[in-house]
C-alpha atoms as a PDB file:
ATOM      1  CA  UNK A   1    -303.793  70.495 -56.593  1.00  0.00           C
ATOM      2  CA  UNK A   2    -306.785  68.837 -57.046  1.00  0.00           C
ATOM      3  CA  UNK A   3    -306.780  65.389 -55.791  1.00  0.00           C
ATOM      4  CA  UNK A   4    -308.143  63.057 -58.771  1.00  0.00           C
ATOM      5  CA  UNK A   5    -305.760  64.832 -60.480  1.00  0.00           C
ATOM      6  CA  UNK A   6    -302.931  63.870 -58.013  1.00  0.00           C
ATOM      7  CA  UNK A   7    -303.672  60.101 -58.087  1.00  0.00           C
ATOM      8  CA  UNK A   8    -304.049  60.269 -61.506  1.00  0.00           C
ATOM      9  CA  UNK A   9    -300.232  61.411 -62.031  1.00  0.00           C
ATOM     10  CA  UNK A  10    -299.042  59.004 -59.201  1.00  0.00           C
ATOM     11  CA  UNK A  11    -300.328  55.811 -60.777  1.00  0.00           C
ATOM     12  CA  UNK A  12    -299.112  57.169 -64.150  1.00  0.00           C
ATOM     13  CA  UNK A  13    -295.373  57.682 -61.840  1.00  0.00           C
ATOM     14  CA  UNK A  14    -295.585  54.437 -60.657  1.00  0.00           C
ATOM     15  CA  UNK A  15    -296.639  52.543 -63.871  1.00  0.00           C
ATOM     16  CA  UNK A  16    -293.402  54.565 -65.872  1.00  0.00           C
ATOM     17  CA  UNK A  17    -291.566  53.301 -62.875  1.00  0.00           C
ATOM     18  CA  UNK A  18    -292.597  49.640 -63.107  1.00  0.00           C
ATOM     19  CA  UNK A  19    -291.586  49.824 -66.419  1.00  0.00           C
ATOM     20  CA  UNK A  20    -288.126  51.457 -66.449  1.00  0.00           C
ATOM     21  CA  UNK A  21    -287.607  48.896 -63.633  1.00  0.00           C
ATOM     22  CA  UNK A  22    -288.130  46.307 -65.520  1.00  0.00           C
ATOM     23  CA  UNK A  23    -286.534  47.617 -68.924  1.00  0.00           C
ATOM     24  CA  UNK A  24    -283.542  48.067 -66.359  1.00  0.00           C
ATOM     25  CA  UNK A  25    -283.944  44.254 -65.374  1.00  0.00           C
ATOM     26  CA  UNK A  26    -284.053  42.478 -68.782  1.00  0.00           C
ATOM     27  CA  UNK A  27    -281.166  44.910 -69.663  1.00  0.00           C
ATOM     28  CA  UNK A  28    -279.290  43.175 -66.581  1.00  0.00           C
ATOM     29  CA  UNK A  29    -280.231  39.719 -67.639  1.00  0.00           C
ATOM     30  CA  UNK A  30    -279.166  39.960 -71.203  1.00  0.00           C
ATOM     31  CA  UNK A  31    -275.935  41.595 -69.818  1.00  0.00           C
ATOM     32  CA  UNK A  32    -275.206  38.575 -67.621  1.00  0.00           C
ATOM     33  CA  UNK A  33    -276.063  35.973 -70.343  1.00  0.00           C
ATOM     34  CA  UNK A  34    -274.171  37.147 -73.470  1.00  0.00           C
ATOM     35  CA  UNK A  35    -271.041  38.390 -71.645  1.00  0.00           C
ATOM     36  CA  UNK A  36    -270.040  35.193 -70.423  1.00  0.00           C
ATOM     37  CA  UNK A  37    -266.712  34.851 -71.614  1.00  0.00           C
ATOM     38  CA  UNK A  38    -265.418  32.206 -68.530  1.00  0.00           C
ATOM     39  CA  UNK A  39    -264.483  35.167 -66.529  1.00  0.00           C
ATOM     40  CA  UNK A  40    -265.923  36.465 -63.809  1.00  0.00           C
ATOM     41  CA  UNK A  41    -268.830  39.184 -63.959  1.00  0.00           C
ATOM     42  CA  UNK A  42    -271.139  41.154 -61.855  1.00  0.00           C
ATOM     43  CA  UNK A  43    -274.593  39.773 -61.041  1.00  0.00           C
ATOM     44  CA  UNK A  44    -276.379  42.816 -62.145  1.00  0.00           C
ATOM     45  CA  UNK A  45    -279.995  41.763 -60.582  1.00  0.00           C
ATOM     46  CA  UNK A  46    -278.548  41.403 -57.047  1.00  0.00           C
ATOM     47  CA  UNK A  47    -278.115  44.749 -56.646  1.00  0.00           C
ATOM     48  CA  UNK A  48    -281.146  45.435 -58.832  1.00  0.00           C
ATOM     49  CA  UNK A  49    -283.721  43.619 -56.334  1.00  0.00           C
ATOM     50  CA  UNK A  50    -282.005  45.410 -53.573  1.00  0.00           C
ATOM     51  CA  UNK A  51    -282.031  49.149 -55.039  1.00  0.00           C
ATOM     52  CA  UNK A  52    -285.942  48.201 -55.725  1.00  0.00           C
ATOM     53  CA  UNK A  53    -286.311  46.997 -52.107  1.00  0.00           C
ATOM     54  CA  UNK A  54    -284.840  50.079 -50.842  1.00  0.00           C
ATOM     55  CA  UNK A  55    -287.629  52.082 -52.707  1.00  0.00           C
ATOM     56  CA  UNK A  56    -290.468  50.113 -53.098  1.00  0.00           C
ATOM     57  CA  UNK A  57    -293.329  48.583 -50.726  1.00  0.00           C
ATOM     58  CA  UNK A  58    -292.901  45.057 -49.599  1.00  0.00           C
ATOM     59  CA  UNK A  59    -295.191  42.999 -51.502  1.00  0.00           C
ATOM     60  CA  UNK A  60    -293.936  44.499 -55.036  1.00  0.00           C
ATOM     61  CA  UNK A  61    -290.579  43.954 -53.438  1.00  0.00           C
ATOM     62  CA  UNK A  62    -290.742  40.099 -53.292  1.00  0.00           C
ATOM     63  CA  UNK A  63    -292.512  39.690 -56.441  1.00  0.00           C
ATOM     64  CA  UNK A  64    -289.575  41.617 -58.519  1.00  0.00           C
ATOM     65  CA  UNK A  65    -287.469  39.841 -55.905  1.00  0.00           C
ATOM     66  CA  UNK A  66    -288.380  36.278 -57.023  1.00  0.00           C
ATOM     67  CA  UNK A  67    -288.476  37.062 -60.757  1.00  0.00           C
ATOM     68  CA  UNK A  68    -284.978  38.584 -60.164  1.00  0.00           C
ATOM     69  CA  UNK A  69    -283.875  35.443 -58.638  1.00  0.00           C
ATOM     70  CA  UNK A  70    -285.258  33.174 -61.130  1.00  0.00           C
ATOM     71  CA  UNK A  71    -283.982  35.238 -63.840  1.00  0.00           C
ATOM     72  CA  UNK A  72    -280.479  34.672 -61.693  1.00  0.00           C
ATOM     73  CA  UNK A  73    -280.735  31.429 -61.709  1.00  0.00           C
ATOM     74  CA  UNK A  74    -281.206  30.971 -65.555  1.00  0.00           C
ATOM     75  CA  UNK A  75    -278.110  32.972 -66.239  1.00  0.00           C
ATOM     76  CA  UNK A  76    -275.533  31.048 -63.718  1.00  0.00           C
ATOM     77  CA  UNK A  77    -276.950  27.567 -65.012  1.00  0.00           C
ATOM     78  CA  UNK A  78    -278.101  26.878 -61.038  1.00  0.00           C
ATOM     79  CA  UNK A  79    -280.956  24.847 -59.199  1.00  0.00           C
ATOM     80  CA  UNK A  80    -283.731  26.807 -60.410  1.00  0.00           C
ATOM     81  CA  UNK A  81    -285.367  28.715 -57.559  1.00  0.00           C
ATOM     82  CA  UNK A  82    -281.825  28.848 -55.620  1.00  0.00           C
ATOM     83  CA  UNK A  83    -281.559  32.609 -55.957  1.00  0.00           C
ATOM     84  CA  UNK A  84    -285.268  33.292 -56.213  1.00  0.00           C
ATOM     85  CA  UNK A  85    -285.928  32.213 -52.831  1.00  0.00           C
ATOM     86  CA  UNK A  86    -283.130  33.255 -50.567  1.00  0.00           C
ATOM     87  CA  UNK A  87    -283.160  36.527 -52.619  1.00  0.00           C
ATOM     88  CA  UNK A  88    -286.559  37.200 -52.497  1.00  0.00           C
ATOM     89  CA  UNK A  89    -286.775  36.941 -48.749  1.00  0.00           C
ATOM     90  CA  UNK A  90    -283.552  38.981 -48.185  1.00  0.00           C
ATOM     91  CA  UNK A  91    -285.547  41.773 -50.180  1.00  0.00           C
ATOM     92  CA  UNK A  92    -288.625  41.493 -48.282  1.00  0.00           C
ATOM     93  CA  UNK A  93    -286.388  41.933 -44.924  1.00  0.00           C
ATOM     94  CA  UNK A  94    -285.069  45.054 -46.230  1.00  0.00           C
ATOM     95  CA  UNK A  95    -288.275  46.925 -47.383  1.00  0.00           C
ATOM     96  CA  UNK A  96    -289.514  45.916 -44.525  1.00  0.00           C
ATOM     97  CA  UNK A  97    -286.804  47.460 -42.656  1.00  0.00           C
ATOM     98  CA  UNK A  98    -286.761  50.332 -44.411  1.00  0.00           C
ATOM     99  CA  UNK A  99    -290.199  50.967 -44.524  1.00  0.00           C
ATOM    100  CA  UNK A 100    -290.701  50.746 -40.984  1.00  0.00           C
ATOM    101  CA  UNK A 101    -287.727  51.199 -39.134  1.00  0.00           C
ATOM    102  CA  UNK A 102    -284.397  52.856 -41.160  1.00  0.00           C
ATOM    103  CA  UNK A 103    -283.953  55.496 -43.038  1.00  0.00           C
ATOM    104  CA  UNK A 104    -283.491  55.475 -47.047  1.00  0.00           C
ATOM    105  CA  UNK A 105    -279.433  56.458 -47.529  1.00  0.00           C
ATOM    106  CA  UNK A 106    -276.495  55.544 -49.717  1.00  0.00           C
ATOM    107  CA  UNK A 107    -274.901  53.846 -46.323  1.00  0.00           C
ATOM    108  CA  UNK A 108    -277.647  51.331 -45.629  1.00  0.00           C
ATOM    109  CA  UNK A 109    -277.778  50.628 -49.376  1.00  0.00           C
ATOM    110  CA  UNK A 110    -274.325  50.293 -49.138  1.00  0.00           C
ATOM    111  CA  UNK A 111    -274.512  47.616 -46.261  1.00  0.00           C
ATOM    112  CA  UNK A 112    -277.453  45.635 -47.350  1.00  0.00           C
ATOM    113  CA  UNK A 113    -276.256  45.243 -50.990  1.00  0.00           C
ATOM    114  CA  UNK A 114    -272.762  43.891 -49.565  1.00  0.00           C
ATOM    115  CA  UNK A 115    -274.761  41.470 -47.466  1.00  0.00           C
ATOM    116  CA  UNK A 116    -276.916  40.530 -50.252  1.00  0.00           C
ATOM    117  CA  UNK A 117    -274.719  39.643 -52.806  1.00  0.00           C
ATOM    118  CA  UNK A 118    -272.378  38.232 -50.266  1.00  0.00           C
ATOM    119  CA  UNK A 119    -275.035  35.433 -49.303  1.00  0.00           C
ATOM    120  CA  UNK A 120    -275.879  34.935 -52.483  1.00  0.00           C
ATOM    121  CA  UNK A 121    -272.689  34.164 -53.819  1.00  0.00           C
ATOM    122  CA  UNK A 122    -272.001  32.005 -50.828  1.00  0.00           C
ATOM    123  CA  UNK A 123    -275.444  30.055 -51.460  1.00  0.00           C
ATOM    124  CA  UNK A 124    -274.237  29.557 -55.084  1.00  0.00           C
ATOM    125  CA  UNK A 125    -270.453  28.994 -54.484  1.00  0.00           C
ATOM    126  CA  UNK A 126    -271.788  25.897 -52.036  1.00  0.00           C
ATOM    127  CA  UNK A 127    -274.327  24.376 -54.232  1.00  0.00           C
ATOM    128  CA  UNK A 128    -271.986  24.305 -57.138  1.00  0.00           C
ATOM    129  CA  UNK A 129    -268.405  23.983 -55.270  1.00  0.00           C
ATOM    130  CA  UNK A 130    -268.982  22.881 -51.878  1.00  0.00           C
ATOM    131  CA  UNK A 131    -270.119  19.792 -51.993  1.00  0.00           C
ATOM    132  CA  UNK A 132    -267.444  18.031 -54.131  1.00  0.00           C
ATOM    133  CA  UNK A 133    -264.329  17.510 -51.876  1.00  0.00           C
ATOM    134  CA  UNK A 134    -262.421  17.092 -55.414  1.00  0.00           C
ATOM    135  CA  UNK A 135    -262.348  19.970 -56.767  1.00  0.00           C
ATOM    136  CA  UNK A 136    -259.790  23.121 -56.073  1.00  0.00           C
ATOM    137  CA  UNK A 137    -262.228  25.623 -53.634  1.00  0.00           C
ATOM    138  CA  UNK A 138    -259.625  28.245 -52.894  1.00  0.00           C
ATOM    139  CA  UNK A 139    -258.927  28.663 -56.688  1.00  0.00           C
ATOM    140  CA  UNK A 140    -262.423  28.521 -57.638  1.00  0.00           C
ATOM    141  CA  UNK A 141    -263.421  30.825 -54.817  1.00  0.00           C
ATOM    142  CA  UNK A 142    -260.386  33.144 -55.654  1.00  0.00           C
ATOM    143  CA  UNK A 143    -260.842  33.375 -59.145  1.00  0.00           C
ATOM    144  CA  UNK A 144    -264.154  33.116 -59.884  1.00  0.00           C
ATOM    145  CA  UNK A 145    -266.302  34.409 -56.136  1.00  0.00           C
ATOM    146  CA  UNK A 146    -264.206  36.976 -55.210  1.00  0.00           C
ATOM    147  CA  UNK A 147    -263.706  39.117 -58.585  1.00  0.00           C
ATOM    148  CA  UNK A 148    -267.411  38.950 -58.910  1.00  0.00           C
ATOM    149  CA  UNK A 149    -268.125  39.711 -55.538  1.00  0.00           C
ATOM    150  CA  UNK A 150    -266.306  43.019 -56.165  1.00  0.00           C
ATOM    151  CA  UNK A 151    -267.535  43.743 -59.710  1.00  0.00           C
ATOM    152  CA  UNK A 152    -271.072  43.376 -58.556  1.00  0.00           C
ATOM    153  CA  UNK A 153    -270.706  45.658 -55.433  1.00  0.00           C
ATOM    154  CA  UNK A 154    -268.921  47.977 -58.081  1.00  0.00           C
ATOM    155  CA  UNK A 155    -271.841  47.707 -60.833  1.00  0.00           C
ATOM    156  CA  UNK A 156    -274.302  48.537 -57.817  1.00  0.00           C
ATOM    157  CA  UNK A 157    -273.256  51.784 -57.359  1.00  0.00           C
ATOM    158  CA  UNK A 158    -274.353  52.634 -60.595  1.00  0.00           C
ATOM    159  CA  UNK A 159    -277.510  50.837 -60.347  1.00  0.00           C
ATOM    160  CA  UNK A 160    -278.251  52.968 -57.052  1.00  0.00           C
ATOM    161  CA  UNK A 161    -277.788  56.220 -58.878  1.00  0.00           C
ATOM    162  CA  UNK A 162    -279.946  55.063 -62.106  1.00  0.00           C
ATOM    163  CA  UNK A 163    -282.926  54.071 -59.261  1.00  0.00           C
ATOM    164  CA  UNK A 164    -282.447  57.279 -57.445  1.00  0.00           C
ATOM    165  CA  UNK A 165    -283.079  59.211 -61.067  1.00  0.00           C
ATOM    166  CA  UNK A 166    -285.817  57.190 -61.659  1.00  0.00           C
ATOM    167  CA  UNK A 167    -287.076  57.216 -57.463  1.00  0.00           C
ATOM    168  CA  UNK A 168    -286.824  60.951 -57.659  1.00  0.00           C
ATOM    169  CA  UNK A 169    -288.398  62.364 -61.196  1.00  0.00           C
ATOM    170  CA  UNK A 170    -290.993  59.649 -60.729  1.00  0.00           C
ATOM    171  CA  UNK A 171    -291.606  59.304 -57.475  1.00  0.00           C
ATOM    172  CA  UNK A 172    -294.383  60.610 -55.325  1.00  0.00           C
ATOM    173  CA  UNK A 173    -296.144  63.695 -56.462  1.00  0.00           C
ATOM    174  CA  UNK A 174    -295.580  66.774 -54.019  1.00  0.00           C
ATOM    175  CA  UNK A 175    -298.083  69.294 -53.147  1.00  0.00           C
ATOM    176  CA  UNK A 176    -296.983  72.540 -53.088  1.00  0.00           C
ATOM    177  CA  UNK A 177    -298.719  75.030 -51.203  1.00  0.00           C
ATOM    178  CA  UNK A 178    -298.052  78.990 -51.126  1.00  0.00           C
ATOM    179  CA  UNK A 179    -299.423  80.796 -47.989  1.00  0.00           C
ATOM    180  CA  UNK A 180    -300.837  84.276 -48.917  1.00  0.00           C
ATOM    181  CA  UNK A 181    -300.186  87.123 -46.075  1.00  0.00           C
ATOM    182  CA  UNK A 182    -302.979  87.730 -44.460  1.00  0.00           C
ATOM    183  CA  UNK A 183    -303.296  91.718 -42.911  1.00  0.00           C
ATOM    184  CA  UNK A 184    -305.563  90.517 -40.287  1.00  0.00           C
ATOM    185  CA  UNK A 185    -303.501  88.780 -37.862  1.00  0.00           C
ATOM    186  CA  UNK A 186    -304.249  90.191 -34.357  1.00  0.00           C
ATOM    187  CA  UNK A 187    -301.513  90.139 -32.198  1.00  0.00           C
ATOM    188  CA  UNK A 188    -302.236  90.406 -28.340  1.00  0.00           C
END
Protein backbone atom coordinates (compact mmCIF):
# COMPACT_ATOMS: atom_id res chain seq x y z
CA UNK A 1 0.00 0.00 0.00
CA UNK A 2 1.34 3.05 -0.92
CA UNK A 3 2.12 5.24 1.92
CA UNK A 4 0.42 8.80 1.14
CA UNK A 5 -2.27 6.75 0.56
CA UNK A 6 -2.06 5.09 4.05
CA UNK A 7 -1.91 8.40 6.00
CA UNK A 8 -4.40 9.67 3.98
CA UNK A 9 -7.04 6.92 5.23
CA UNK A 10 -5.65 7.12 8.87
CA UNK A 11 -6.33 10.81 9.39
CA UNK A 12 -9.66 10.29 7.57
CA UNK A 13 -10.04 7.07 10.57
CA UNK A 14 -9.17 9.25 13.11
CA UNK A 15 -11.22 12.39 12.12
CA UNK A 16 -14.63 9.79 11.74
CA UNK A 17 -13.43 8.72 15.11
CA UNK A 18 -13.22 12.16 16.74
CA UNK A 19 -16.45 12.63 15.58
CA UNK A 20 -18.46 9.51 16.55
CA UNK A 21 -16.68 10.21 19.89
CA UNK A 22 -18.04 13.13 20.31
CA UNK A 23 -21.62 12.45 18.73
CA UNK A 24 -21.35 9.59 21.46
CA UNK A 25 -20.56 12.38 24.16
CA UNK A 26 -23.32 14.99 23.55
CA UNK A 27 -25.61 11.87 23.25
CA UNK A 28 -24.39 11.11 26.99
CA UNK A 29 -24.88 14.63 28.13
CA UNK A 30 -28.35 15.11 26.84
CA UNK A 31 -29.08 11.63 28.37
CA UNK A 32 -27.96 12.78 31.82
CA UNK A 33 -29.78 16.18 31.64
CA UNK A 34 -33.33 15.35 30.46
CA UNK A 35 -33.68 12.07 32.40
CA UNK A 36 -33.51 13.54 35.64
CA UNK A 37 -36.48 12.42 37.23
CA UNK A 38 -34.97 12.66 41.21
CA UNK A 39 -33.75 9.19 40.85
CA UNK A 40 -30.64 8.03 40.51
CA UNK A 41 -28.84 7.58 36.98
CA UNK A 42 -25.65 6.59 35.40
CA UNK A 43 -23.01 9.23 34.66
CA UNK A 44 -22.63 8.26 31.12
CA UNK A 45 -19.28 10.47 30.44
CA UNK A 46 -17.35 8.73 33.26
CA UNK A 47 -17.08 5.80 31.57
CA UNK A 48 -16.96 7.68 28.27
CA UNK A 49 -13.54 9.59 29.16
CA UNK A 50 -12.26 6.33 30.38
CA UNK A 51 -13.18 3.99 27.24
CA UNK A 52 -11.43 7.08 25.21
CA UNK A 53 -8.40 6.93 27.55
CA UNK A 54 -8.09 3.34 27.07
CA UNK A 55 -7.77 3.97 23.22
CA UNK A 56 -6.50 7.15 22.62
CA UNK A 57 -2.98 9.04 23.10
CA UNK A 58 -2.56 11.11 26.16
CA UNK A 59 -2.83 14.59 25.20
CA UNK A 60 -6.30 14.00 23.23
CA UNK A 61 -7.08 12.04 26.34
CA UNK A 62 -7.11 15.02 28.79
CA UNK A 63 -8.58 17.39 26.46
CA UNK A 64 -11.88 15.05 25.92
CA UNK A 65 -11.18 14.36 29.59
CA UNK A 66 -11.74 17.97 30.79
CA UNK A 67 -14.61 18.72 28.38
CA UNK A 68 -16.14 15.46 29.76
CA UNK A 69 -15.79 16.73 33.17
CA UNK A 70 -17.08 20.08 32.58
CA UNK A 71 -19.88 18.76 30.67
CA UNK A 72 -20.31 16.55 34.15
CA UNK A 73 -20.37 19.17 36.08
CA UNK A 74 -23.18 21.12 34.19
CA UNK A 75 -25.46 18.15 34.39
CA UNK A 76 -25.12 17.35 38.38
CA UNK A 77 -25.52 21.23 39.15
CA UNK A 78 -21.70 20.99 40.87
CA UNK A 79 -18.65 23.45 41.41
CA UNK A 80 -17.82 23.87 37.92
CA UNK A 81 -14.45 22.31 37.14
CA UNK A 82 -15.03 19.61 40.10
CA UNK A 83 -15.22 16.71 37.67
CA UNK A 84 -13.15 18.28 34.93
CA UNK A 85 -10.13 18.29 36.90
CA UNK A 86 -9.94 15.18 39.00
CA UNK A 87 -11.36 13.41 35.87
CA UNK A 88 -9.17 14.70 33.50
CA UNK A 89 -6.07 13.70 35.39
CA UNK A 90 -7.43 10.20 36.25
CA UNK A 91 -7.65 9.84 32.30
CA UNK A 92 -4.31 11.06 31.61
CA UNK A 93 -2.95 8.34 34.30
CA UNK A 94 -4.59 5.70 32.43
CA UNK A 95 -3.46 6.40 28.78
CA UNK A 96 -0.50 6.85 30.11
CA UNK A 97 -0.55 3.55 31.63
CA UNK A 98 -1.79 1.94 28.95
CA UNK A 99 0.22 3.36 26.47
CA UNK A 100 3.33 2.56 28.06
CA UNK A 101 3.05 -0.04 30.43
CA UNK A 102 -0.47 -2.40 30.32
CA UNK A 103 -2.07 -4.01 27.96
CA UNK A 104 -5.54 -2.84 26.27
CA UNK A 105 -8.30 -5.62 27.79
CA UNK A 106 -11.87 -5.75 29.02
CA UNK A 107 -10.23 -6.50 32.72
CA UNK A 108 -8.18 -3.33 33.06
CA UNK A 109 -11.13 -1.42 31.59
CA UNK A 110 -13.04 -3.12 33.95
CA UNK A 111 -10.80 -1.97 36.97
CA UNK A 112 -10.02 1.52 35.98
CA UNK A 113 -13.67 2.44 35.14
CA UNK A 114 -14.72 1.08 38.76
CA UNK A 115 -11.99 3.28 40.17
CA UNK A 116 -12.98 6.14 38.14
CA UNK A 117 -16.39 6.52 38.74
CA UNK A 118 -15.86 5.45 42.27
CA UNK A 119 -13.67 8.69 42.98
CA UNK A 120 -15.72 10.64 41.23
CA UNK A 121 -18.75 9.97 42.94
CA UNK A 122 -16.92 10.20 46.21
CA UNK A 123 -15.47 13.78 45.12
CA UNK A 124 -19.12 14.77 44.36
CA UNK A 125 -20.95 12.94 47.24
CA UNK A 126 -18.39 15.18 49.65
CA UNK A 127 -18.71 18.48 48.05
CA UNK A 128 -22.43 18.28 48.04
CA UNK A 129 -23.12 15.94 51.27
CA UNK A 130 -20.14 15.91 53.31
CA UNK A 131 -19.74 18.93 54.57
CA UNK A 132 -23.16 19.57 56.22
CA UNK A 133 -23.27 17.50 59.49
CA UNK A 134 -27.26 18.02 59.14
CA UNK A 135 -28.20 16.25 56.67
CA UNK A 136 -28.99 12.21 56.49
CA UNK A 137 -25.43 10.77 54.66
CA UNK A 138 -26.24 7.09 54.87
CA UNK A 139 -29.66 7.72 53.14
CA UNK A 140 -28.32 10.06 50.71
CA UNK A 141 -25.33 7.85 50.03
CA UNK A 142 -27.68 4.72 49.92
CA UNK A 143 -30.17 6.01 47.78
CA UNK A 144 -28.78 8.26 45.63
CA UNK A 145 -24.42 7.13 45.39
CA UNK A 146 -24.79 3.71 45.44
CA UNK A 147 -27.64 2.98 42.69
CA UNK A 148 -25.69 5.23 40.46
CA UNK A 149 -22.52 3.85 41.22
CA UNK A 150 -23.91 0.56 39.85
CA UNK A 151 -25.95 1.91 36.92
CA UNK A 152 -22.93 3.70 35.65
CA UNK A 153 -20.52 0.67 35.94
CA UNK A 154 -23.56 -1.15 34.19
CA UNK A 155 -24.01 1.60 31.29
CA UNK A 156 -20.07 1.25 30.80
CA UNK A 157 -20.14 -1.96 29.56
CA UNK A 158 -22.00 -0.89 26.77
CA UNK A 159 -20.02 2.11 26.19
CA UNK A 160 -16.81 -0.27 26.02
CA UNK A 161 -18.35 -2.37 23.30
CA UNK A 162 -19.69 0.81 21.18
CA UNK A 163 -15.69 2.19 21.48
CA UNK A 164 -14.34 -1.16 20.59
CA UNK A 165 -16.72 -1.03 17.20
CA UNK A 166 -15.67 2.21 16.59
CA UNK A 167 -11.57 1.40 17.91
CA UNK A 168 -11.65 -1.52 15.56
CA UNK A 169 -13.43 -0.51 11.99
CA UNK A 170 -11.67 2.80 12.43
CA UNK A 171 -8.73 2.27 13.90
CA UNK A 172 -5.26 2.02 12.49
CA UNK A 173 -4.92 1.01 8.92
CA UNK A 174 -3.12 -2.50 8.48
CA UNK A 175 -0.76 -3.38 5.83
CA UNK A 176 -1.18 -6.48 4.42
CA UNK A 177 1.52 -8.10 2.73
CA UNK A 178 1.43 -11.51 0.62
CA UNK A 179 4.87 -13.25 0.21
CA UNK A 180 5.19 -14.82 -3.31
CA UNK A 181 7.24 -18.34 -3.36
CA UNK A 182 10.25 -17.86 -4.59
CA UNK A 183 11.92 -21.28 -6.57
CA UNK A 184 15.30 -20.04 -5.83
CA UNK A 185 15.88 -20.68 -2.31
CA UNK A 186 19.21 -22.58 -1.93
CA UNK A 187 19.28 -24.77 0.78
CA UNK A 188 22.81 -25.93 2.09
Amino acid sequence: MNIEIKEKRERLHKLVRMILYMILMVFSYIFMLTLRTGTALPSLLVPLAVCFAMREQPFGTAVFAAVCGLMSDSAFSVIPGLHAVFLMWLCLLISLLVNNVLRRSFFNFLLFELVTSGFMSFMRYVVLYGIDPSLPRGLIMKNIFVPEFIYTNIAALVLYFLTYLIDRNLGDVSEHYIEEKSTNIVRE
